[in-house]
Protein backbone atom coordinates (compact mmCIF):
# COMPACT_ATOMS: atom_id res chain seq x y z
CA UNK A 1 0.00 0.00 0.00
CA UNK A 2 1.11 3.15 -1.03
CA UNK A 3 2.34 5.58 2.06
CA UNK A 4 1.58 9.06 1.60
CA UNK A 5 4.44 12.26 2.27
CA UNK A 6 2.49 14.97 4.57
CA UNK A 7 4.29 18.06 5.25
CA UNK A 8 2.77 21.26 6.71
CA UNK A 9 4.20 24.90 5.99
CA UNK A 10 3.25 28.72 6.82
CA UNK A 11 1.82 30.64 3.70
CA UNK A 12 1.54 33.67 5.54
CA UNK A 13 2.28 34.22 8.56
CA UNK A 14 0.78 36.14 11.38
CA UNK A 15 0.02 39.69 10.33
CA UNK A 16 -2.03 42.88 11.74
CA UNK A 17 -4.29 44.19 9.24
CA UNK A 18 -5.92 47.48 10.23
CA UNK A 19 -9.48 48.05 10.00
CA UNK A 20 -10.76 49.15 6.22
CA UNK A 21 -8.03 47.20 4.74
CA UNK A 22 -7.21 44.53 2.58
CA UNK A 23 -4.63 41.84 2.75
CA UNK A 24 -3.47 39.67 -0.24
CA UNK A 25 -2.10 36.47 0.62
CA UNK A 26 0.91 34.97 -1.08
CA UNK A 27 -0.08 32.68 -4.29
CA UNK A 28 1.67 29.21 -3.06
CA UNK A 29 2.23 26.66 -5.82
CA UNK A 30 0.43 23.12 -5.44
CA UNK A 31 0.31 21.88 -8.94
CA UNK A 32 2.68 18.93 -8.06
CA UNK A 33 1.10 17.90 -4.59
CA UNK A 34 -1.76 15.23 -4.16
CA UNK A 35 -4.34 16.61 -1.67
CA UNK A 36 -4.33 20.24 0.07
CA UNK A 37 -5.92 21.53 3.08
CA UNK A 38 -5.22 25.39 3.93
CA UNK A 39 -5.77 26.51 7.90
CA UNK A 40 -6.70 30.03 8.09
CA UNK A 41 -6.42 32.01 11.37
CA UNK A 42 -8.04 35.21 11.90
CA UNK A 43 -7.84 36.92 15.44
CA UNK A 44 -9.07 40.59 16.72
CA UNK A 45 -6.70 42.27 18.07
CA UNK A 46 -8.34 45.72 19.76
CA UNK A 47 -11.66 45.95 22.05
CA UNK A 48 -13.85 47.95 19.01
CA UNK A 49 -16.88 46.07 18.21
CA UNK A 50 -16.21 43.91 14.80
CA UNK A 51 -19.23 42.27 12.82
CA UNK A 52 -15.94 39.90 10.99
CA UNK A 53 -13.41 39.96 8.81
CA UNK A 54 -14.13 38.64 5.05
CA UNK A 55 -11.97 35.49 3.97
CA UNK A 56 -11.75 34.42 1.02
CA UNK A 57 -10.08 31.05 -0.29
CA UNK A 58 -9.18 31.16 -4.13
CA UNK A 59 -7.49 28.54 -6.31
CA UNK A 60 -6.18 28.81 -9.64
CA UNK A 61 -5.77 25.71 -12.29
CA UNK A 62 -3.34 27.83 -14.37
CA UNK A 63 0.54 28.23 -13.57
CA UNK A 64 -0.03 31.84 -13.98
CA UNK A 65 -2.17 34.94 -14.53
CA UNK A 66 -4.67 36.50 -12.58
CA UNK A 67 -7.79 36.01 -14.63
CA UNK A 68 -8.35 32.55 -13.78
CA UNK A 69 -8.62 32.67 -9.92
CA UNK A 70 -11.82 30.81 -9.00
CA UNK A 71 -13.14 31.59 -5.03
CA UNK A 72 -13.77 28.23 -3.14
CA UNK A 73 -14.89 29.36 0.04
CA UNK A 74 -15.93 32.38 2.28
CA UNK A 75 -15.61 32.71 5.98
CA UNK A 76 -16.70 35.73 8.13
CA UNK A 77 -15.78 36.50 11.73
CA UNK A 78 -14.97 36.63 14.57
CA UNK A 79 -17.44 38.84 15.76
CA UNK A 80 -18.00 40.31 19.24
CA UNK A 81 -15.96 42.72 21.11
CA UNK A 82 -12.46 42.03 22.39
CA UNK A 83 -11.19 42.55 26.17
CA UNK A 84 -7.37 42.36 26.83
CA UNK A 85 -5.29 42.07 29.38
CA UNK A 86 -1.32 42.37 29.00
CA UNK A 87 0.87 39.50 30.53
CA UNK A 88 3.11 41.13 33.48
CA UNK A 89 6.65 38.90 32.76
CA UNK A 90 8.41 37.35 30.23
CA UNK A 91 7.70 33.97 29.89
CA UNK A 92 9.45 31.41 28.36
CA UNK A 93 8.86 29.06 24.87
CA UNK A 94 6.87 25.89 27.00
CA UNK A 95 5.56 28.04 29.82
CA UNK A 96 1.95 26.98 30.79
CA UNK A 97 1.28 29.25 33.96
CA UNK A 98 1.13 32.59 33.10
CA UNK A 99 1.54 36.23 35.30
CA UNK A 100 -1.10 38.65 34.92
CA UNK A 101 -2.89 41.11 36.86
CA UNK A 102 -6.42 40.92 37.86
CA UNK A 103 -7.90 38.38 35.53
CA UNK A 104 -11.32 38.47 36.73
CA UNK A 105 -11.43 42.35 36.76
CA UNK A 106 -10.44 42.20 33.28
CA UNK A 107 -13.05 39.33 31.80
CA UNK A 108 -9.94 36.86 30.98
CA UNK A 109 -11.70 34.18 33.51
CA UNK A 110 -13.47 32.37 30.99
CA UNK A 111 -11.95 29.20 30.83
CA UNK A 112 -12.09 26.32 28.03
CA UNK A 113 -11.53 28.78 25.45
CA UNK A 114 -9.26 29.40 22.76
CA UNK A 115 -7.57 33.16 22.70
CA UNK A 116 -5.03 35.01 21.41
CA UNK A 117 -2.04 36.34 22.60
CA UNK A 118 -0.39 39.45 20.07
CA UNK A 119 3.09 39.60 20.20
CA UNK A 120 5.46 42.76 19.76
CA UNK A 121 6.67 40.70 16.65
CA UNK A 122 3.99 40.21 14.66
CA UNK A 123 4.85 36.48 13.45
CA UNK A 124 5.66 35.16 17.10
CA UNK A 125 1.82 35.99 18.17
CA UNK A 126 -0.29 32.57 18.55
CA UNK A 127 -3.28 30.64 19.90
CA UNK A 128 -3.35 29.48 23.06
CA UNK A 129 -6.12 27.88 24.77
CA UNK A 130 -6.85 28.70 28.60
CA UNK A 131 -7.73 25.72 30.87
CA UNK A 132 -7.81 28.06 34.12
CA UNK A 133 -7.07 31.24 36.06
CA UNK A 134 -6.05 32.16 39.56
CA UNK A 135 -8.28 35.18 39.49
CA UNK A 136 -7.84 38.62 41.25
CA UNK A 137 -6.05 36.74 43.98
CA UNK A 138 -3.77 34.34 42.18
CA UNK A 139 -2.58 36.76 39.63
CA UNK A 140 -2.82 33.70 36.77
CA UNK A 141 -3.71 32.12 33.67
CA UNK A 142 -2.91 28.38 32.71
CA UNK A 143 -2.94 27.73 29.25
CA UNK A 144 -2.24 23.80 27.18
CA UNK A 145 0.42 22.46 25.72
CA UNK A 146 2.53 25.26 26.86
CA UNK A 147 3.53 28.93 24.96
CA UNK A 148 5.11 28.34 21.62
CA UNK A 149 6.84 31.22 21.40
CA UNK A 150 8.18 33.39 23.92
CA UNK A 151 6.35 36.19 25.17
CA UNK A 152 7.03 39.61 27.24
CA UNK A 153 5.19 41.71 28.58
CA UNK A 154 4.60 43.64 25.73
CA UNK A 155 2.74 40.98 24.67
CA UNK A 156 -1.69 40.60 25.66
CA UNK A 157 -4.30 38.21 25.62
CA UNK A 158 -7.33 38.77 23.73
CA UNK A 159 -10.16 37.14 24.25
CA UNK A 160 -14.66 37.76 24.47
CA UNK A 161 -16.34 38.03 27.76
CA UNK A 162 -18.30 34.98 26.77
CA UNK A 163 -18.35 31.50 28.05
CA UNK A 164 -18.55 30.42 24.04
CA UNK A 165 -17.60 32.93 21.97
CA UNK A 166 -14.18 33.50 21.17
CA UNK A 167 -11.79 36.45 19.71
CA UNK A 168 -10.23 34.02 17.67
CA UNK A 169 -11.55 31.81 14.62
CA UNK A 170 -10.06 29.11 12.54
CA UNK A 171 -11.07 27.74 9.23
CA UNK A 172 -10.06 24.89 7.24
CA UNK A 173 -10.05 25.02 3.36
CA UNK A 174 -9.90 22.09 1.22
CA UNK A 175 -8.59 22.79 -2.51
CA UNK A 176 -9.12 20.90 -5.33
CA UNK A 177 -7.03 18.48 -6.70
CA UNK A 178 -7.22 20.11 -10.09
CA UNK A 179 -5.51 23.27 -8.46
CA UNK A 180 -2.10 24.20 -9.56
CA UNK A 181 -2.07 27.55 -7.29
CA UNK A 182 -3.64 28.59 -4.22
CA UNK A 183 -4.10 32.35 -2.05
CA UNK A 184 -6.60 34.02 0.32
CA UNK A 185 -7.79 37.74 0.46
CA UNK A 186 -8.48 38.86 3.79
CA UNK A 187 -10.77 41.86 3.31
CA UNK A 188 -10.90 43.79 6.79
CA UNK A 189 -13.09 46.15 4.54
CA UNK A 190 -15.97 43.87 5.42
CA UNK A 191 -16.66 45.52 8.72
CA UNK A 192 -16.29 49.54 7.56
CA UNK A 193 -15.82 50.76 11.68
CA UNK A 194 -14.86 47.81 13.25
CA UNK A 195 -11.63 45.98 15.09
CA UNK A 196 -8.28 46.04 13.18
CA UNK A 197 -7.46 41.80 13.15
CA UNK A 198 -4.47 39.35 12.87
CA UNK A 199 -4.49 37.00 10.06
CA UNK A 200 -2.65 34.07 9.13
CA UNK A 201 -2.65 30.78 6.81
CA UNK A 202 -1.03 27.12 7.06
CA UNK A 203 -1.07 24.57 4.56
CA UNK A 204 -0.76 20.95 5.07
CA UNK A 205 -0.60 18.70 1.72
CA UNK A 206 0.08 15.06 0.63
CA UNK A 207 3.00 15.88 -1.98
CA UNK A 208 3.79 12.13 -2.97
CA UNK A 209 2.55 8.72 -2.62
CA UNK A 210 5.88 5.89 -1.98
């Protein structure tokens, strides 16, 4: 039986796009791979109201030109309104406790959720997902798996005072197999007076069968 070759790589990485813009994703070649599946992050990153951020997944069967881009799929969020709250040390790649201030005061107690933490470097920002919090008194948040990256504290949290709802969303994308290029448009123009967001895409793909 044939074994399949899976590899994953970053198409774009993590970005800020302010609000009543538009951001063109890189066109990323899979003519030669077997089966693709694109990830597609999009986070808010301020505490303005946002009614979502436009994605939009487009494939091309040509090697070039820019007439024969077909869309595939359309996403829209998140929605809600951010809070923040701004980590008080540095803390190390692997680090799953946390030092903040006040985490009830500030609505980061809502654990079980997926958030986002923006970093002063754009592409070392990332998803984390909170599993508990030492509140007002304990000065903590404990977070899975650990930080990937590290993180200062110029770095903050973002999240929705929600039990649910989240200031992060992720989509998965499946392509065609008749694609030979693929890119996503992340239209921030979708919301005219909302949140200004963080964007970012992953692609995992079979590219041979031994």
């Amino acid at each position: 039986m044939a074994e399949p070759t899976k590899v994953g790589d970053v198409i774009d990485a993590w970005l800020e796009i302010a609000q009543n813009a538009v951001r063109e994703g890189a066109e990323h070649d899979v003519s030669a791979d077997y089966d693709v599946i694109l990830g597609i992050d999009v986070a808010l990153c301020t505490t303005t109201a946002h009614t979502g951020t436009e994605v939009i997944v487009q494939y091309s069967e040509e090697a070039a030109g820019d007439g024969f881009w077909t869309t595939c799929a359309r996403f829209i969020g998140p929605t809600g309104t951010a809070v923040t709250l701004a980590l008080d040390a540095t803390e190390p790649v692997g680090e799953t406790t946390l030092a903040v201030t006040n985490p009830a005061t500030a609505n980061m107690d809502n654990d079980g959720k997926f958030k986002f933490i923006e970093a002063a470097t754009d592409a070392n920002s990332e998803i984390v997902f909170q599993t508990a919090n030492g509140g007002d008194g304990g000065d903590t948040i404990t977070i899975a798996y650990g930080l990937a990256n590290e993180q200062s504290n110029t770095s903050a949290l973002f999240d929705i005072d929600s039990a649910t709802a989240e200031a992060v969303k992720s989509y998965p994308a499946a392509i065609p197999a008749s694609a030979s290029r693929v890119r996503v448009l992340y239209n921030n123009k979708y919301d005219a007076d909302g949140s200004a967001v963080f964007t970012r895409c992953r692609i995992a793909n079979v590219t041979a069968l031994s």
